[in-house]
Protein backbone atom coordinates (compact mmCIF):
# COMPACT_ATOMS: atom_id res chain seq x y z
CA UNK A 1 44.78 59.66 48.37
CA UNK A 2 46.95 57.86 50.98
CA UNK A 3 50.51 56.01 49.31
CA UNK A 4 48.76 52.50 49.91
CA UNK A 5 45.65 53.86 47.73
CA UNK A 6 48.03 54.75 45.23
CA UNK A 7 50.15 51.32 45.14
CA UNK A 8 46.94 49.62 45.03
CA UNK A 9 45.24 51.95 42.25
CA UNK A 10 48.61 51.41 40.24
CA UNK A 11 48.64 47.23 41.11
CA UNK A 12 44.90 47.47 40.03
CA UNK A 13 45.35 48.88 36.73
CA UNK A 14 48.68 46.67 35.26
CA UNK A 15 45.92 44.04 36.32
CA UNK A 16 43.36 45.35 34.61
CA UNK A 17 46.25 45.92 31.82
CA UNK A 18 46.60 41.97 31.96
CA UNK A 19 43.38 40.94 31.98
CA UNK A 20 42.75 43.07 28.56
CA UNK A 21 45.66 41.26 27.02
CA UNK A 22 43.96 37.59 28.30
CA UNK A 23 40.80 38.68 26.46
CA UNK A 24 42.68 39.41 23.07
CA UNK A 25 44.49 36.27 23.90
CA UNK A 26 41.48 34.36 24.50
CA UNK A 27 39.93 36.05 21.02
CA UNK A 28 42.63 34.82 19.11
CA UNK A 29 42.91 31.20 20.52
CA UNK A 30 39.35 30.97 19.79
CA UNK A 31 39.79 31.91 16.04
CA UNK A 32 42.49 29.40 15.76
CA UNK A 33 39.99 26.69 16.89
CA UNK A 34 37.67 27.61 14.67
CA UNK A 35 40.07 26.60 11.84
CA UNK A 36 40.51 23.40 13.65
CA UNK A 37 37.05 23.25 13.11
CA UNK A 38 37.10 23.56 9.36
CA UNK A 39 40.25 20.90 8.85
CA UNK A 40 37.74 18.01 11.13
CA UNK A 41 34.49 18.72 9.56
CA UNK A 42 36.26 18.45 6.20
CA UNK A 43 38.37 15.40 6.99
CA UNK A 44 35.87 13.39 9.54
CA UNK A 45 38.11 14.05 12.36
CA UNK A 46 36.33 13.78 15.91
CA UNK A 47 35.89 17.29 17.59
CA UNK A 48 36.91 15.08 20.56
CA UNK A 49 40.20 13.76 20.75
CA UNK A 50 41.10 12.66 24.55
CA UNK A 51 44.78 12.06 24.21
CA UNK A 52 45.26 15.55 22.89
CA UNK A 53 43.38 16.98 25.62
CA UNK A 54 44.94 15.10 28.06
CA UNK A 55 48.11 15.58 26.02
CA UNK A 56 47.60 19.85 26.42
CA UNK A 57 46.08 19.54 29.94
CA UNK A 58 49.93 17.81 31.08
CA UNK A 59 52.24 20.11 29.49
CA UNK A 60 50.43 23.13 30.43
CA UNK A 61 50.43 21.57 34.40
CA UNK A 62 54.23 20.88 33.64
CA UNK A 63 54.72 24.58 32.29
CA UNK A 64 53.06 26.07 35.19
CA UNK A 65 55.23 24.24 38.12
CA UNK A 66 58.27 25.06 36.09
CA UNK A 67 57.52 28.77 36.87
CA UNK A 68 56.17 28.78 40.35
CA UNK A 69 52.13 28.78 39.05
CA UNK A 70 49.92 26.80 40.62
CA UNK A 71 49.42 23.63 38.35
CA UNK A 72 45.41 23.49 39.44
CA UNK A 73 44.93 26.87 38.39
CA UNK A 74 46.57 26.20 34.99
CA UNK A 75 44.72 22.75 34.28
CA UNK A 76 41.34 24.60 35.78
CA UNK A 77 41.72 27.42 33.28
CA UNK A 78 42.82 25.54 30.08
CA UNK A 79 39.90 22.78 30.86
CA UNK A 80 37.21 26.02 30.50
CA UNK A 81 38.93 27.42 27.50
CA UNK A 82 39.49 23.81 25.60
CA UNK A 83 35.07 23.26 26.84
CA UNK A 84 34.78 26.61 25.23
CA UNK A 85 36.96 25.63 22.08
CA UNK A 86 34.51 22.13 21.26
CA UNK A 87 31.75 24.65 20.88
CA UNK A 88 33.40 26.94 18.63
CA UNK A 89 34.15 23.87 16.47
CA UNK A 90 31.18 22.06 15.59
CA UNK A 91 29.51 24.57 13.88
CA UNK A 92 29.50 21.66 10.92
CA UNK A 93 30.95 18.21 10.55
CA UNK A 94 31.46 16.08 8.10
CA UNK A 95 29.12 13.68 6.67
CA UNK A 96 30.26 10.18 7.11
CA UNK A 97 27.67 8.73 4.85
CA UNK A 98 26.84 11.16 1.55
CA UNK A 99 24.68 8.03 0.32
CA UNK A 100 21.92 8.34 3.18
CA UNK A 101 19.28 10.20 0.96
CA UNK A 102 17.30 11.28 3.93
CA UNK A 103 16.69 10.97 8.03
CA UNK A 104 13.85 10.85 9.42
CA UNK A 105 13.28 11.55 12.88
CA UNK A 106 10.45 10.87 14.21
CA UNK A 107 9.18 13.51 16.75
CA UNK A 108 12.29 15.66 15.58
CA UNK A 109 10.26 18.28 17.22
CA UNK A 110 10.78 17.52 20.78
CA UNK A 111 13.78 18.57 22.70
CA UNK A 112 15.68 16.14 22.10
CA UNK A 113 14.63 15.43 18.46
CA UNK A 114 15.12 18.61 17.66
CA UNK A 115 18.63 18.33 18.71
CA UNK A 116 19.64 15.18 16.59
CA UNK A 117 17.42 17.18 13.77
CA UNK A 118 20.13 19.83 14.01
CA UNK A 119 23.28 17.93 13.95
CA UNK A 120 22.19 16.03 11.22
CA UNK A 121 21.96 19.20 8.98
CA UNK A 122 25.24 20.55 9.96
CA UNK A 123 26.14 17.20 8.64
CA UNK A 124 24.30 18.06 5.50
CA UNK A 125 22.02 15.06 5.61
CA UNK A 126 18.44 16.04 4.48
CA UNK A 127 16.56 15.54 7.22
CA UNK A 128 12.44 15.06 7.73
CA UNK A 129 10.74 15.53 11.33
CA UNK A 130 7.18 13.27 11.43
CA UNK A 131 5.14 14.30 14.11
CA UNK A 132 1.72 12.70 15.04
CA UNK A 133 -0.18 14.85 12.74
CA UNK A 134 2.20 13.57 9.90
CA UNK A 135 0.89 9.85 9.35
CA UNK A 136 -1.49 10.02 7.23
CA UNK A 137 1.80 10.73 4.43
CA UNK A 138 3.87 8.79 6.54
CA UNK A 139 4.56 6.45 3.49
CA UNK A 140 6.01 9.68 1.46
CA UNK A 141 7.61 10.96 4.26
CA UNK A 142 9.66 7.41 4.68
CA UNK A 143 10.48 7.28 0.72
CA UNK A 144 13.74 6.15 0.69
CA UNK A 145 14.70 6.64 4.04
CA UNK A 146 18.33 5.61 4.96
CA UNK A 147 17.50 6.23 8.59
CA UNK A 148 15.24 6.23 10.63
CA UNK A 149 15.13 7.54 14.67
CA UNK A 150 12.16 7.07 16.97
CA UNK A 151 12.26 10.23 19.64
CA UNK A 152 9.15 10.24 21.49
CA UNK A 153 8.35 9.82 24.71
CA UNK A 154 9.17 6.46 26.20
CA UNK A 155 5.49 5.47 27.09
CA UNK A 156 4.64 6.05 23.30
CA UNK A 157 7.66 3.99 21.59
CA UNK A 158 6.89 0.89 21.51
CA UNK A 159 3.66 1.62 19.87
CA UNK A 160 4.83 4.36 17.21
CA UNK A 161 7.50 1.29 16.35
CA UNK A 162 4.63 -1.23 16.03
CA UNK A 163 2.94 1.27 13.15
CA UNK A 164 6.16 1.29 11.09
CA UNK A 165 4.98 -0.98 8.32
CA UNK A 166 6.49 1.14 5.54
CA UNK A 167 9.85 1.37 6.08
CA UNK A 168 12.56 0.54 3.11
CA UNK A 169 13.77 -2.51 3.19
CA UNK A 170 17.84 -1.62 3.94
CA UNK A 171 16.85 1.79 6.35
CA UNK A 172 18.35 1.40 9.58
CA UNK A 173 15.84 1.73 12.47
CA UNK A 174 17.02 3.10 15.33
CA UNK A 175 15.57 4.84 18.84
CA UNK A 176 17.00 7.60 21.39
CA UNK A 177 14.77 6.07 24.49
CA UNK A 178 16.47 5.83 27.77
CA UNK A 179 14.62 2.42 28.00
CA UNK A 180 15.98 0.04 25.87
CA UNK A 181 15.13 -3.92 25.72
CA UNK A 182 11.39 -3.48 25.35
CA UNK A 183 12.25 -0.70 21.73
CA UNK A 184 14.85 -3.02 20.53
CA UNK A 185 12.82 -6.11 20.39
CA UNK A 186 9.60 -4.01 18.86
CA UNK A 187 12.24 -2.64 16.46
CA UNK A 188 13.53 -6.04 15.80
CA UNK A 189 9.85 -7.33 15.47
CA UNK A 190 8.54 -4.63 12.82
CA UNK A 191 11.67 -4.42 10.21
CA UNK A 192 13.46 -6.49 8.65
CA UNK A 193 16.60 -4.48 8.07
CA UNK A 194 19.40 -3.02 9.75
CA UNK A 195 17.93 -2.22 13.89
CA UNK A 196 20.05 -0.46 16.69
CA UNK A 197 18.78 1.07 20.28
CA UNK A 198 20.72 4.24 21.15
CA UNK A 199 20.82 6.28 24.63
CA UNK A 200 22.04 9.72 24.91
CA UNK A 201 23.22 9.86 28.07
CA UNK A 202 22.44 13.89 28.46
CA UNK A 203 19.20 15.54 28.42
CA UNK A 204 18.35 18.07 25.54
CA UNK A 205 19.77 21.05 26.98
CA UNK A 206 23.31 19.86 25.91
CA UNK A 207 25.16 21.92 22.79
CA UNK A 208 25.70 18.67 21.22
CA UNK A 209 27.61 15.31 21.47
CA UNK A 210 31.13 16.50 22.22
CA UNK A 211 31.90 14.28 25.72
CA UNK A 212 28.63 13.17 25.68
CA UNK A 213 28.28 9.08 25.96
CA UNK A 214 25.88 7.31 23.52
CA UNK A 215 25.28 3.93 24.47
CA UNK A 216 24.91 1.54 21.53
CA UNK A 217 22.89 -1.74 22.09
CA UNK A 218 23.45 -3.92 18.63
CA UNK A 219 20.39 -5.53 17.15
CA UNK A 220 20.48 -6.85 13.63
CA UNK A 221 23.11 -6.09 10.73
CA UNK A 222 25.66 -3.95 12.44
CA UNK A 223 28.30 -3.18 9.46
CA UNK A 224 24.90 -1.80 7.64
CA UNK A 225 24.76 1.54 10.62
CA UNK A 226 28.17 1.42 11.42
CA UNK A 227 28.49 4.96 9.45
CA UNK A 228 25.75 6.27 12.16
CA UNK A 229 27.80 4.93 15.21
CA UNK A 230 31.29 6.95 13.06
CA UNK A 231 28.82 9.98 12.28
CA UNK A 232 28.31 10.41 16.43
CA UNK A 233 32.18 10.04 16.96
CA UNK A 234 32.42 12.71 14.59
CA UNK A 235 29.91 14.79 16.71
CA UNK A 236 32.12 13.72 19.47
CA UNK A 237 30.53 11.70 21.12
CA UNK A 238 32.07 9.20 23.53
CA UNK A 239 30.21 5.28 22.40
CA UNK A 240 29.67 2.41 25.00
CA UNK A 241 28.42 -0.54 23.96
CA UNK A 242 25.99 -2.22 26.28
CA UNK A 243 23.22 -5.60 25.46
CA UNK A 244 19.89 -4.01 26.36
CA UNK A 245 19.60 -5.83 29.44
CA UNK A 246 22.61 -4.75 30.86
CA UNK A 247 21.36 -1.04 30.27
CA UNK A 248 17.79 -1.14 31.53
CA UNK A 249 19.42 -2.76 34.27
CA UNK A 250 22.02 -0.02 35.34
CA UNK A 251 19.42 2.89 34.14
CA UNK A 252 17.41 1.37 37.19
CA UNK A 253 20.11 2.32 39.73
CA UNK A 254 21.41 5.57 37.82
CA UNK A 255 18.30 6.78 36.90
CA UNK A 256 15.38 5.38 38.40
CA UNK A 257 16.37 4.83 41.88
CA UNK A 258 17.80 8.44 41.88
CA UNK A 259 14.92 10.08 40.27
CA UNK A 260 12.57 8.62 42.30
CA UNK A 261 14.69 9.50 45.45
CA UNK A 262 14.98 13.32 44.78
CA UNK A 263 11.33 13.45 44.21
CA UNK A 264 10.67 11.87 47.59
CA UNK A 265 12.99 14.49 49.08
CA UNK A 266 11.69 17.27 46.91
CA UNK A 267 8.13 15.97 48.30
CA UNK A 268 9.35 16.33 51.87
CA UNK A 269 10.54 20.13 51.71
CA UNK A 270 7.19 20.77 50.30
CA UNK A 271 5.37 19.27 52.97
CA UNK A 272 7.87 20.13 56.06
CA UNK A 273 7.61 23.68 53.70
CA UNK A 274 11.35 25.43 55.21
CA UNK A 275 12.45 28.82 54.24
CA UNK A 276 14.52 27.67 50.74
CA UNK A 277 16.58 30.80 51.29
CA UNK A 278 17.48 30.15 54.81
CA UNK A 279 18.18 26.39 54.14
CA UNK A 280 20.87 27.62 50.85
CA UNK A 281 22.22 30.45 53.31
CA UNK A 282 23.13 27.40 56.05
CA UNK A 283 24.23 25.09 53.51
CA UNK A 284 27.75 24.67 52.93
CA UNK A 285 28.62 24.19 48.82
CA UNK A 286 28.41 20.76 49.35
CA UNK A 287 24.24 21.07 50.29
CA UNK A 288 24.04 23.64 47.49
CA UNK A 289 24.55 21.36 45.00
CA UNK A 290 22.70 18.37 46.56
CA UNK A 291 19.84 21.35 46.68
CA UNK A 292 20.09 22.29 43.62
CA UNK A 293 19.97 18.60 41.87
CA UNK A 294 16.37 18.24 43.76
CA UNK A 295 15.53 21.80 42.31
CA UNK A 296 16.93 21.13 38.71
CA UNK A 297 14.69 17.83 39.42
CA UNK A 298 11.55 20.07 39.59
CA UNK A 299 12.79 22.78 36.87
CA UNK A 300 11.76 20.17 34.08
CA UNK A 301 8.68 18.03 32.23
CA UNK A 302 7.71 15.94 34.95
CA UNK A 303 5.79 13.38 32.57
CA UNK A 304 9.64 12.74 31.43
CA UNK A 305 10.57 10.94 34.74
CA UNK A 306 7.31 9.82 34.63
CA UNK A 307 8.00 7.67 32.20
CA UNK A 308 11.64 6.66 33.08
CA UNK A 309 10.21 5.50 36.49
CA UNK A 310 7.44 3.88 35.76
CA UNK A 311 8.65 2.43 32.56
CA UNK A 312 11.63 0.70 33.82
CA UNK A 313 10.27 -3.11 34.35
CA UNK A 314 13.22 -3.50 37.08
CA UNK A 315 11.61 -0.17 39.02
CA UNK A 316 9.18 -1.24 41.48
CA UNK A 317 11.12 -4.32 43.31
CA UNK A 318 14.51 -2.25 43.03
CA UNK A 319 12.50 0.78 44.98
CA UNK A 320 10.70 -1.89 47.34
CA UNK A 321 14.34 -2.99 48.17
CA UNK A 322 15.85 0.34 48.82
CA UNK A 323 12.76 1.33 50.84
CA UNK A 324 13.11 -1.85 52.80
CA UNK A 325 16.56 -0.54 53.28
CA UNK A 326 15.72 3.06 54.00
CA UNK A 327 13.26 1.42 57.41
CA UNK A 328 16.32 -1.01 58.50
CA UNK A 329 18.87 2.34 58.43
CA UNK A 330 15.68 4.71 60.32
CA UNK A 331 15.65 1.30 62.97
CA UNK A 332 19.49 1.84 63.99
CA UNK A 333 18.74 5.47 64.52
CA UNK A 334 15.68 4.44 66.57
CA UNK A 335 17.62 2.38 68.69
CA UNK A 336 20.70 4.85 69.04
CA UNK A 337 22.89 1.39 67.68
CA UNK A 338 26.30 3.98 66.57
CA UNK A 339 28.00 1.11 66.82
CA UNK A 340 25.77 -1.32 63.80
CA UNK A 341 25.80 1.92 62.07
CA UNK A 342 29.60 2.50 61.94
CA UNK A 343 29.86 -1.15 61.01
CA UNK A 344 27.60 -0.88 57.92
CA UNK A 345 29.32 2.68 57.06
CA UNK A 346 32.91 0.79 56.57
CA UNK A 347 31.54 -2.02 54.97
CA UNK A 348 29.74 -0.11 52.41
CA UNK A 349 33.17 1.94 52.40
CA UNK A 350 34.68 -0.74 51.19
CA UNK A 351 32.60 -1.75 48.68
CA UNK A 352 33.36 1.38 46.81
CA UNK A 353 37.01 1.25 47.31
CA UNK A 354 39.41 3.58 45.50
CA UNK A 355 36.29 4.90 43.88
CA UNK A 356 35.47 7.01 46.77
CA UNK A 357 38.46 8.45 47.25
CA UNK A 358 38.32 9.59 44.03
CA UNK A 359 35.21 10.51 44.28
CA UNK A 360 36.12 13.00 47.26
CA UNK A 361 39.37 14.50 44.76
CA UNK A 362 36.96 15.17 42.32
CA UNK A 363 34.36 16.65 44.37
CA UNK A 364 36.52 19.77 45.53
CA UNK A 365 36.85 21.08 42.27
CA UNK A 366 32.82 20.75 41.88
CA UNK A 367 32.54 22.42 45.27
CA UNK A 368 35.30 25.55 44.76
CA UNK A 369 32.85 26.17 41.62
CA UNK A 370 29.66 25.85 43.75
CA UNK A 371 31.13 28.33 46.44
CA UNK A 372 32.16 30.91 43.90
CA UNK A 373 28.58 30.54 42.35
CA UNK A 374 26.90 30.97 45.53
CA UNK A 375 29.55 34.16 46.60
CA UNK A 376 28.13 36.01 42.76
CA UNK A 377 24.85 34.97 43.59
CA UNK A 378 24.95 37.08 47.13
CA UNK A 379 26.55 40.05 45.51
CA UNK A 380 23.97 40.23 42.86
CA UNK A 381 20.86 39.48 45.66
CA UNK A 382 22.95 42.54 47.63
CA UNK A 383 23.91 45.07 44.51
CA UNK A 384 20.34 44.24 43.63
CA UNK A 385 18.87 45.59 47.16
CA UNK A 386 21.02 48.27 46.64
């Protein structure tokens, strides 16, 4: 073994040395978050607190230049472990509201159901799940109900909220759609008590509520659920409170226009039908991830965006509009007009503002992560060929 072997075999194992000592380090932070855990789910704390976060991320950044670290690499690092700490946390959570005798969720055995299902429990609410084959004892089921959520599909909502002629009198009513005038008013309609539409803004893959926005549209008696809009902060969950026309109307840019737009371009590849691998192999990290949003598109139920696109009563002009948009663009590029086109760039440039410039900062973190993805993901296809 040549001297420059050696000095790297001996540089290799102090770092290997280090590395053990970040693990045990790691271990024991974890632990001490876990008793975090136990003082907020006994005293109603929120699992997510921003100042302190923002609080640790600065003096850690501050700690690092004072010694000649990187301050990226410290804020990158403690971001991961403080994600990592929320989920060691929420294992249970306090229950805002010890008077709710039960919560019933209505298809609590979907995926996202199931998820409000389980945070509910580690609340230690007793919860009920009614599915469809459930309504012939739906009366018993909604026995004094102090809540109750509607989680099926959007198509189905409005009419599963038209059969609710049982409810108690003082139960809140509430929905988890991700359309929300047309619930709210059948909710408003069919009970006389306590009514509010709720959004999740993530999809039911999510380990719970901590960061997660829930938007809130009020309908009728709001101090009588204010304990459920408390019992999400608890969760951690991040509240914005919207009318329902304001919502459906921004859901039909952020999620209908885009939904609708990754299919068409999901549709394309089919039909044009490149090599996949050969298109991610050419594609710098930005492409990758553009890629893989149209493949994480076609990874899931497609009767969900379905619904979300054809459900929306704002879809089909707002789509007209951006297709009539789409032809005007293809026209410049017809004509070879650089010069329109480079006109329309900067004054849709400056629409956006300081938000784009933001948006570029915040995109290089996203695309170091994307790189290093795609970098494991060759030396597994290659170790694998091996």
């Amino acid at each position: 073994m040549s001297e420059t072997d050696k000095t790297l075999a001996r540089l290799r194992d102090q770092i290997d040395d280090v590395d053990g000592q970040l693990i045990k380090l790691l271990k024991r932070r974890n632990e001490l978050t876990g008793q975090v855990g136990e003082v907020k789910s006994q005293t109603g704390m929120p699992i997510y607190v921003p100042s302190r976060e923002s609080e640790m991320i600065a003096v850690r950044r501050h700690q690092a230049e004072s010694i000649g670290l990187s301050a990226d690499l410290a804020e990158d690092v403690i971001r991961r472990i403080i994600r990592d700490s929320y989920r060691s946390q929420h294992s249970n959570y306090r229950c805002i509201n010890p008077n709710i005798e039960k919560v019933v969720i209505i298809g609590g055995g979907g995926a996202l159901g199931k998820l409000f299902v389980q945070l509910f429990e580690q609340s230690e609410y007793k919860v009920c799940v009614l599915e469809k084959d459930d309504w012939q004892r739906s009366d018993e089921i909604f026995a004094n109900a102090g809540l109750v959520i509607v989680a099926v599909p959007i198509k189905l909502t409005s009419s599963v909220i038209q059969g609710l002629n049982s409810l108690p009198p003082d139960c809140v009513l509430s929905d988890i759609t991700s359309v929300k005038n047309e619930p709210l008013e059948a909710m408003l309609a069919v009970h006389k008590g306590p009514v509010v539409g709720l959004h999740p803004m993530f999809g039911p893959d999510s380990p719970g509520m901590i960061k997660q926005v829930v938007v809130v549209c009020h309908g009728r008696f709001e101090a009588q659920y204010a304990w459920l809009i408390d019992q999400m902060r608890t969760w951690g969950a991040v509240i914005h409170e919207s009318s329902s026309k304001e919502h459906d109307s921004a859901m039909a840019f952020i999620q209908v226009m885009r939904h609708f737009s990754t299919f068409v371009y999901g549709q394309h590849l089919k039909e044009e039908d490149p090599n996949l691998e050969s298109l991610l192999m050419f594609s710098s990290p930005i492409y990758r991830l553009e890629l893989a949003m149209v493949g994480r598109l076609f990874a899931q139920e497609p009767s969900l965006y379905a619904d979300i696109i054809f459900n929306n009563a704002e879809s089909l002009a707002l789509l007209k509009r951006f297709h009539l948009r789409f032809g005007q663009a293809l026209q410049l590029v017809e004509s070879e007009d650089k010069a329109e086109f480079v006109l329309q760039f900067n004054q849709t440039k400056q629409w956006f503002g300081g938000y784009a410039k933001q948006c570029l900062m915040d995109s290089k973190q996203l695309l170091l992560k994307a790189d290093d993805s795609q970098l494991l993901r060759k030396t597994k296809i290659s170790s694998d060929g091996q």
